[in-house]
N, C-alpha and C. Protein backbone atom coordinates (compact mmCIF):
# COMPACT_ATOMS: atom_id res chain seq x y z
N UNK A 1 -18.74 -30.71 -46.52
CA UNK A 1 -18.06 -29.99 -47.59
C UNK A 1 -18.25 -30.77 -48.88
N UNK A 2 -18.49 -30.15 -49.68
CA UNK A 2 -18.97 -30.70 -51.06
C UNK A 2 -17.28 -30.75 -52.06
N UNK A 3 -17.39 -31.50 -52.49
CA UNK A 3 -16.10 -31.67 -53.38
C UNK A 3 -16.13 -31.66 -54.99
N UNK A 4 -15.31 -30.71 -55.53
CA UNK A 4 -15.84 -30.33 -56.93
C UNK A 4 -14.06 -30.66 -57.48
N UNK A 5 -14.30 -31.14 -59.07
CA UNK A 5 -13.08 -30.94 -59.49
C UNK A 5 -13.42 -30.51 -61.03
N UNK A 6 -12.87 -29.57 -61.41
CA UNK A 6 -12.84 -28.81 -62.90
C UNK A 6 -11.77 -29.09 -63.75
N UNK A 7 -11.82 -29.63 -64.25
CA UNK A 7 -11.20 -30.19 -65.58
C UNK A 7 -10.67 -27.93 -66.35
N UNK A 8 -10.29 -27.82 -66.77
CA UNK A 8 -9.86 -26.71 -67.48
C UNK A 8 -9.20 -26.84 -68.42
N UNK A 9 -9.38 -26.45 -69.22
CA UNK A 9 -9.10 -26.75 -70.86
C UNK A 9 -8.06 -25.56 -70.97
N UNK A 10 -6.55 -25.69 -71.44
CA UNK A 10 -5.93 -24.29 -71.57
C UNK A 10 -5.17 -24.30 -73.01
N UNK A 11 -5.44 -23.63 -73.99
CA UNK A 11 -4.48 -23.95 -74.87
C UNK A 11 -4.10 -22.01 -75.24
N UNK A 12 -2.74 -21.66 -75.47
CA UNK A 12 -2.04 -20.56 -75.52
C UNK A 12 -2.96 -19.41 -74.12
N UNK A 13 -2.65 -19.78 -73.26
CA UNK A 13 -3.46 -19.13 -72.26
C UNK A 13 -2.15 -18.05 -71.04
N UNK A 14 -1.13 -18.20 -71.58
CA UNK A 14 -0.37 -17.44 -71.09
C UNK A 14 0.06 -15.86 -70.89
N UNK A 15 -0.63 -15.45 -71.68
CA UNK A 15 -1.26 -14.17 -71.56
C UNK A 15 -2.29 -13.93 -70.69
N UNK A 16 -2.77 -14.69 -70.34
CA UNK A 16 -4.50 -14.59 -70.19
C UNK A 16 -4.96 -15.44 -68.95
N UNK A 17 -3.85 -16.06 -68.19
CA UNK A 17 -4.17 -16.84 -67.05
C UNK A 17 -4.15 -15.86 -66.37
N UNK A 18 -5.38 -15.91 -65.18
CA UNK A 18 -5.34 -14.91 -63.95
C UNK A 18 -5.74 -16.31 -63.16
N UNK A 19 -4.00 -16.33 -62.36
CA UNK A 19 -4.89 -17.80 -60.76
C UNK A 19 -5.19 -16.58 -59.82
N UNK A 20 -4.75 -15.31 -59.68
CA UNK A 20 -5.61 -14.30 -58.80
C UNK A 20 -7.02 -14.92 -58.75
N UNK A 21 -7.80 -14.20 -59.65
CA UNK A 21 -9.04 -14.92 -60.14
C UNK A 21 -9.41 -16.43 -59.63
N UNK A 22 -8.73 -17.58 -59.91
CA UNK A 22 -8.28 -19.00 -59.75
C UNK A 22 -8.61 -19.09 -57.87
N UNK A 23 -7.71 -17.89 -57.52
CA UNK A 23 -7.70 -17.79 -55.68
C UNK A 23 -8.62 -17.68 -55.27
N UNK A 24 -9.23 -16.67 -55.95
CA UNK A 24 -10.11 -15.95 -55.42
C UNK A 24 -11.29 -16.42 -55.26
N UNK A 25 -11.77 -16.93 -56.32
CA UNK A 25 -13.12 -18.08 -56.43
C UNK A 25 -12.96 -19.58 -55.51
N UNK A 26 -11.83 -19.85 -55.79
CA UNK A 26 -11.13 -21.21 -54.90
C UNK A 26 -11.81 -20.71 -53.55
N UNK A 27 -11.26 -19.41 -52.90
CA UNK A 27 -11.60 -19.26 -51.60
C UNK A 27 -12.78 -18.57 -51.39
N UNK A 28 -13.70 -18.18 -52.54
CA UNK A 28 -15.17 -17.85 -52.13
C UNK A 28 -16.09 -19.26 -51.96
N UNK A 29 -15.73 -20.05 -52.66
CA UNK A 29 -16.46 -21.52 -53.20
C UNK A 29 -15.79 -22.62 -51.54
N UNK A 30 -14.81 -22.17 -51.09
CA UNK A 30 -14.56 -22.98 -49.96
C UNK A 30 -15.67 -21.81 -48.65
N UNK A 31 -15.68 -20.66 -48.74
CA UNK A 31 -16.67 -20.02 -47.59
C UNK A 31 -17.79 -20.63 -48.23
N UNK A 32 -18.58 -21.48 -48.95
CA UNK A 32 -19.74 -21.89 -49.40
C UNK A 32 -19.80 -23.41 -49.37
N UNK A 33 -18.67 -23.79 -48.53
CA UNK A 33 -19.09 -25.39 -48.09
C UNK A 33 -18.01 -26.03 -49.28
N UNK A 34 -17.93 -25.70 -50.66
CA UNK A 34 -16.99 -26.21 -51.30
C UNK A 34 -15.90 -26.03 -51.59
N UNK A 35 -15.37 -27.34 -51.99
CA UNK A 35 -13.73 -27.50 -51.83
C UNK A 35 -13.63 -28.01 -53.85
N UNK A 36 -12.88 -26.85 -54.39
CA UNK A 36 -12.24 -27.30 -55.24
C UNK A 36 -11.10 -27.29 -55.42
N UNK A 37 -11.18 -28.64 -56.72
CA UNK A 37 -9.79 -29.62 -57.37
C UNK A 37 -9.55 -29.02 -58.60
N UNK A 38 -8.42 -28.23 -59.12
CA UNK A 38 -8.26 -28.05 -60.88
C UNK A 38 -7.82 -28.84 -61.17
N UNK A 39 -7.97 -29.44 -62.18
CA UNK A 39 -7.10 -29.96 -63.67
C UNK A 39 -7.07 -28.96 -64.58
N UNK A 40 -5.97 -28.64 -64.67
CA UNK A 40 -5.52 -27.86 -66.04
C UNK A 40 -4.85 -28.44 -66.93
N UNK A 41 -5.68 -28.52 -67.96
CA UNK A 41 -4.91 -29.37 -69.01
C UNK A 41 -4.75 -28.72 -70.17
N UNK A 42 -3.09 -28.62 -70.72
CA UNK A 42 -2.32 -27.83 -71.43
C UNK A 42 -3.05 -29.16 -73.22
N UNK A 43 -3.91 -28.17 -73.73
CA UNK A 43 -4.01 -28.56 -75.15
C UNK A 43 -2.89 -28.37 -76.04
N UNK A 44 -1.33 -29.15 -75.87
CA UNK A 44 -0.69 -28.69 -77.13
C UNK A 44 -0.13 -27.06 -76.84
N UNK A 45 -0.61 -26.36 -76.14
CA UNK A 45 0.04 -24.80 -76.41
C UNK A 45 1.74 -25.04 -77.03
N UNK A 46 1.70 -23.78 -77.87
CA UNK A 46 2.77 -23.45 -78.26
C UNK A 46 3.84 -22.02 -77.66
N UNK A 47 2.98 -21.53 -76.93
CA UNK A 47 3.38 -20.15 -76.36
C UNK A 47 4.33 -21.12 -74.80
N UNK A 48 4.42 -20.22 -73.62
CA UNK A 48 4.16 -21.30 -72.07
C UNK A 48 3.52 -21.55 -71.34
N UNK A 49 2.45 -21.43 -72.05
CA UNK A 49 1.15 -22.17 -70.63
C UNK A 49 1.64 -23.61 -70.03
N UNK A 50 2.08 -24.27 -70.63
CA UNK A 50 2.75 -25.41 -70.10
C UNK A 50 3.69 -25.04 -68.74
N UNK A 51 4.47 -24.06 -69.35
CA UNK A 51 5.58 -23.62 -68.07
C UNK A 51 4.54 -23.02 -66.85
N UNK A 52 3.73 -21.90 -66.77
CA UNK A 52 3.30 -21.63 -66.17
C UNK A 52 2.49 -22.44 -65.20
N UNK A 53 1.71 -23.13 -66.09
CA UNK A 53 0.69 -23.92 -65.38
C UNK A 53 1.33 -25.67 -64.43
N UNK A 54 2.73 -25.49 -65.38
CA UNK A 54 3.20 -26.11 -63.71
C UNK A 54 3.76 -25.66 -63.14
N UNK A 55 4.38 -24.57 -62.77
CA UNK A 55 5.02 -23.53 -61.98
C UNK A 55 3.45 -23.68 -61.02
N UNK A 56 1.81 -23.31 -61.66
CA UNK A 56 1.37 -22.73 -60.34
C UNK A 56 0.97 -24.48 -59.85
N UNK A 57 0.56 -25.32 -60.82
CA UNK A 57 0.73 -25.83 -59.89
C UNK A 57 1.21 -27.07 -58.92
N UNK A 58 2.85 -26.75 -59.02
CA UNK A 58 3.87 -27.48 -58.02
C UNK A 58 3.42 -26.54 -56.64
N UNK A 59 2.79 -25.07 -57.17
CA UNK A 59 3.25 -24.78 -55.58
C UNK A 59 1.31 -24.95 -54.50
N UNK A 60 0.27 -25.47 -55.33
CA UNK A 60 -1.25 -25.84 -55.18
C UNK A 60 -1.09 -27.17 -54.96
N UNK A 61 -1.74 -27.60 -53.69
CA UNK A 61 -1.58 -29.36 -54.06
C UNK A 61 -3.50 -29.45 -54.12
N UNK A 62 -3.88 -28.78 -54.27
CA UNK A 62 -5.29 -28.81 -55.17
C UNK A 62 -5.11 -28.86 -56.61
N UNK A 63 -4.31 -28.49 -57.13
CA UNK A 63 -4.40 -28.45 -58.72
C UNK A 63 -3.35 -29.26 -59.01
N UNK A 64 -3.41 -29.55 -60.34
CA UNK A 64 -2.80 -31.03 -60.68
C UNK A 64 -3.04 -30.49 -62.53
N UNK A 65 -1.79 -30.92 -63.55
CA UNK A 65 -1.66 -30.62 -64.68
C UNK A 65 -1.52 -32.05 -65.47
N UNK A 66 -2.12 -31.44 -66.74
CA UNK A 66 -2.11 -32.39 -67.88
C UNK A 66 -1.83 -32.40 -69.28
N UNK A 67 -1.05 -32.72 -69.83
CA UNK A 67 -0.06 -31.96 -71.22
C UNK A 67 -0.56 -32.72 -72.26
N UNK A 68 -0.87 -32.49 -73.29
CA UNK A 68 -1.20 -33.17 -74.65
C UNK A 68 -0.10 -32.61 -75.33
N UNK A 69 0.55 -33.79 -76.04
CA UNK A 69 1.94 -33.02 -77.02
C UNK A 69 1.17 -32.18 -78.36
N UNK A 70 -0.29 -32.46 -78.46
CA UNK A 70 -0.38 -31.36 -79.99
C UNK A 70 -1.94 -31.18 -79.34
N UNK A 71 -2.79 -30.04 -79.78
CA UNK A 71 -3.81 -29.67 -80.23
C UNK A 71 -4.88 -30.55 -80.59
N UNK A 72 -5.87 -31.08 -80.02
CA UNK A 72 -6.56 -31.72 -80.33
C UNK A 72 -8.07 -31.09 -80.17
N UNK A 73 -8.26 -29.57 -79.73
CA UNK A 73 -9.65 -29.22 -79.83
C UNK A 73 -9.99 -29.56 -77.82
N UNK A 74 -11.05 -28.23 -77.77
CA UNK A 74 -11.15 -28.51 -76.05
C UNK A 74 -12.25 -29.64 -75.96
N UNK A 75 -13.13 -30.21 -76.81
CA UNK A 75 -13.51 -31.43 -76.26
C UNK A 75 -13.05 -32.76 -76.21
N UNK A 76 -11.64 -32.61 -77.31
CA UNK A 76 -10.93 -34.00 -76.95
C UNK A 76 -9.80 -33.97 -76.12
N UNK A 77 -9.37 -32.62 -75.79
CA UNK A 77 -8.79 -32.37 -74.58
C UNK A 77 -9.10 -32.88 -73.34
N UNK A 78 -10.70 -32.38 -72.83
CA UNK A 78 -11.12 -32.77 -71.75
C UNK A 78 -11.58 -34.07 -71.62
N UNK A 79 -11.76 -34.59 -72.69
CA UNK A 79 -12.02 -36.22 -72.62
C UNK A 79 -10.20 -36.71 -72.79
N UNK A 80 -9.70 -36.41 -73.12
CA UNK A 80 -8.20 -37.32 -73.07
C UNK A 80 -7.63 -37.40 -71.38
N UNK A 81 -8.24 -36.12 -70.79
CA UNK A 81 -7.64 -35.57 -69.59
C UNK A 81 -8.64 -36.67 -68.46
N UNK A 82 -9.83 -36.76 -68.64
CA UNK A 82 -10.53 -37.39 -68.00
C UNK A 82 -10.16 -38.50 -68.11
N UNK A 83 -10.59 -39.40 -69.28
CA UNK A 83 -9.84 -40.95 -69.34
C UNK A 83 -8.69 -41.26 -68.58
N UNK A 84 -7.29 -40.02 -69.21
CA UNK A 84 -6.06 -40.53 -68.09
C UNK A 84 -5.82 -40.23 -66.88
N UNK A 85 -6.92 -39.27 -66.08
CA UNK A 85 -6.29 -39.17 -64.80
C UNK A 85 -7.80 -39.91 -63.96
N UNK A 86 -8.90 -40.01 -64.69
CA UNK A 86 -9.99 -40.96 -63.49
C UNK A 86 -9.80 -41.55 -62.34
N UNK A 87 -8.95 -42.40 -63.25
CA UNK A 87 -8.37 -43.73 -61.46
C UNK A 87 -7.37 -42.59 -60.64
N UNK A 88 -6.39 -42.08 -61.25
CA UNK A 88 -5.37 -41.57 -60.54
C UNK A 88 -6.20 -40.50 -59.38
N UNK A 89 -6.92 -39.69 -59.83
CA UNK A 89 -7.19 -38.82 -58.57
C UNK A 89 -8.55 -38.98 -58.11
N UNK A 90 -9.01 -40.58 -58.78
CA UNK A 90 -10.32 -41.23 -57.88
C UNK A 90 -11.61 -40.22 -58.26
N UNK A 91 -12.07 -40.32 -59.34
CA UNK A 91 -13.11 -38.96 -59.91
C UNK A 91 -13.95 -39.48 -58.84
N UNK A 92 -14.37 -40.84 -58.57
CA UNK A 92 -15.91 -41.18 -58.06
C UNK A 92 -15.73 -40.22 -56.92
N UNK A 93 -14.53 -39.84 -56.25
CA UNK A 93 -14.84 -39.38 -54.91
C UNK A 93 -14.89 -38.14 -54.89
N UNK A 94 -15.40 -36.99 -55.76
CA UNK A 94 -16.29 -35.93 -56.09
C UNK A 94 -17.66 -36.19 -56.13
N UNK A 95 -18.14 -34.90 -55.74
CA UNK A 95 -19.76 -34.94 -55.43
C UNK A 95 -20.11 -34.56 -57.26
N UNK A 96 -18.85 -33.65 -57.66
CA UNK A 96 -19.28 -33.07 -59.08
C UNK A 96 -17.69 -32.81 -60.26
N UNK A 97 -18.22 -33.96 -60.62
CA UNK A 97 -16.23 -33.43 -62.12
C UNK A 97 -17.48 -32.67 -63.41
N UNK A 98 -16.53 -31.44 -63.70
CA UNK A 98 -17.42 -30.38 -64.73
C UNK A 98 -15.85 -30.01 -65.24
N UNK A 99 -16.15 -29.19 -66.08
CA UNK A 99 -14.94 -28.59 -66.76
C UNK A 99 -15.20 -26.62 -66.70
N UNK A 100 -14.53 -26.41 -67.06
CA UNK A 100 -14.47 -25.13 -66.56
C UNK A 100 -13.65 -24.25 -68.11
N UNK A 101 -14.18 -23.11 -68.50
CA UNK A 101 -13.26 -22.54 -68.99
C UNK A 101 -12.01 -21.49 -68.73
N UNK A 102 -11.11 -21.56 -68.96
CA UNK A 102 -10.09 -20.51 -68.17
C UNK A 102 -9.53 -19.27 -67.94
N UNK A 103 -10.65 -19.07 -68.97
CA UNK A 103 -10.90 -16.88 -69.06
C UNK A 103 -11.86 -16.94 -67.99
N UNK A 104 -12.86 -18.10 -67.37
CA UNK A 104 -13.42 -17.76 -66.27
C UNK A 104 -14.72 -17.09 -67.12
N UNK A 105 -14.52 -17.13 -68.02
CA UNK A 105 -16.02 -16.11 -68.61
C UNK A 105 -17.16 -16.20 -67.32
N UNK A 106 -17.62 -17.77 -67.34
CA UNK A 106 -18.32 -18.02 -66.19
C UNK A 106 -18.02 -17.95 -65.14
N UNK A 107 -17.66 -16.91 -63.92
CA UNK A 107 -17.22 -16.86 -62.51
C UNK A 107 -17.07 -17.92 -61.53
N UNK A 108 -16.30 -18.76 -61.06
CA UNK A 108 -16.49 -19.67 -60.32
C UNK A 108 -17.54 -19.54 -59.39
N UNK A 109 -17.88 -18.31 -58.63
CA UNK A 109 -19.10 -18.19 -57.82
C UNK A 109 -20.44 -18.74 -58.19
N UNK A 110 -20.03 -19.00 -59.70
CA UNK A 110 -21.64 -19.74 -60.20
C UNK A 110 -21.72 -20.76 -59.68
N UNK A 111 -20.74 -21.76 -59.02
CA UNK A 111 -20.44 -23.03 -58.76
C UNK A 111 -21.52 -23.33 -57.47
N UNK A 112 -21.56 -23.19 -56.41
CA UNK A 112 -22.71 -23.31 -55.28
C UNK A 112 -24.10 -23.25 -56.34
N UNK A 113 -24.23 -22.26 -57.15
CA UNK A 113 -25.33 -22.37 -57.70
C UNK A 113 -26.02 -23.50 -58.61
N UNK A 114 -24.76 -24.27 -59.24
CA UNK A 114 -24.73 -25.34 -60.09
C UNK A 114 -24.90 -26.51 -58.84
N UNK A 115 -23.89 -26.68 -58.27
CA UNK A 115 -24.44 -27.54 -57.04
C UNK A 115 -25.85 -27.61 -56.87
N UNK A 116 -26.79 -26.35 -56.50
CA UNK A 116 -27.65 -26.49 -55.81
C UNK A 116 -29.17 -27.29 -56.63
N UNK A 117 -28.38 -27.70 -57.80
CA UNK A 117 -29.64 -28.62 -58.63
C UNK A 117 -28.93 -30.01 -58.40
N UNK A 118 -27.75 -30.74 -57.94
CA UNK A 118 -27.92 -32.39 -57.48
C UNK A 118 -28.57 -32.50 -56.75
N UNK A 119 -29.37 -31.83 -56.22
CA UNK A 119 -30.21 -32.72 -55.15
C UNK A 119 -31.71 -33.28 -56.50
N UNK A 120 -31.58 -32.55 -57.45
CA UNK A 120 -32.91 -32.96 -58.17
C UNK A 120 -32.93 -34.20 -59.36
N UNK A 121 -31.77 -34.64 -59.46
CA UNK A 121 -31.23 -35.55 -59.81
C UNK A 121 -31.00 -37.16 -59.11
């Protein structure tokens, strides 16, 4: 089983979170050998993505949250989120840490497909 963890960038996403979606890919990407990890990390929102996104996940012990008190933009988001949780949830022991966006624009099903270029590396 291949082990993936996605960083997710969320800022005012409370309208607009589908973990349906979140499930759904979670459990197509586990029938494909992989096992993913979220990080959702709350950029500052002002709406409740904060509330939500630990509501879903206290009740996921795959997903794991990360709060920035203000807005800092999704690439210093995902680098603030990376720096502070590395050691804590042991990045080395993923085959792959990527980030993910959280409208999903890109389908998680793309994920086996992204996998299937480490071997050329």
């Amino acid at each position: 089983m291949k082990k993936v963890l996605l960083i997710v960038p969320c800022y005012n996403e409370e309208s607009r979170m589908d973990f349906a979606s979140f499930e759904q890919g979670t459990a197509d990407c586990r029938a494909a050998g992989i096992e993913i990890t979220y990080l959702f990390t709350n950029d500052g929102s002002t709406d409740s993505t904060r509330k939500i996104l630990d509501e879903y996940c206290s009740l996921k012990p795959e997903s794991y949250c990360y709060h920035l008190p203000e807005n800092a933009g999704k690439g210093n988001a995902i680098q603030q989120c990376y720096q502070a949780k590395k050691n804590e949830l042991n990045f080395h022991s993923f085959d792959w840490v990527g980030f993910w966006d959280a409208d999903l624009a890109t389908p998680l099903t793309e994920i086996p497909k992204m996998l299937s270029y480490l071997n050329y590396f």
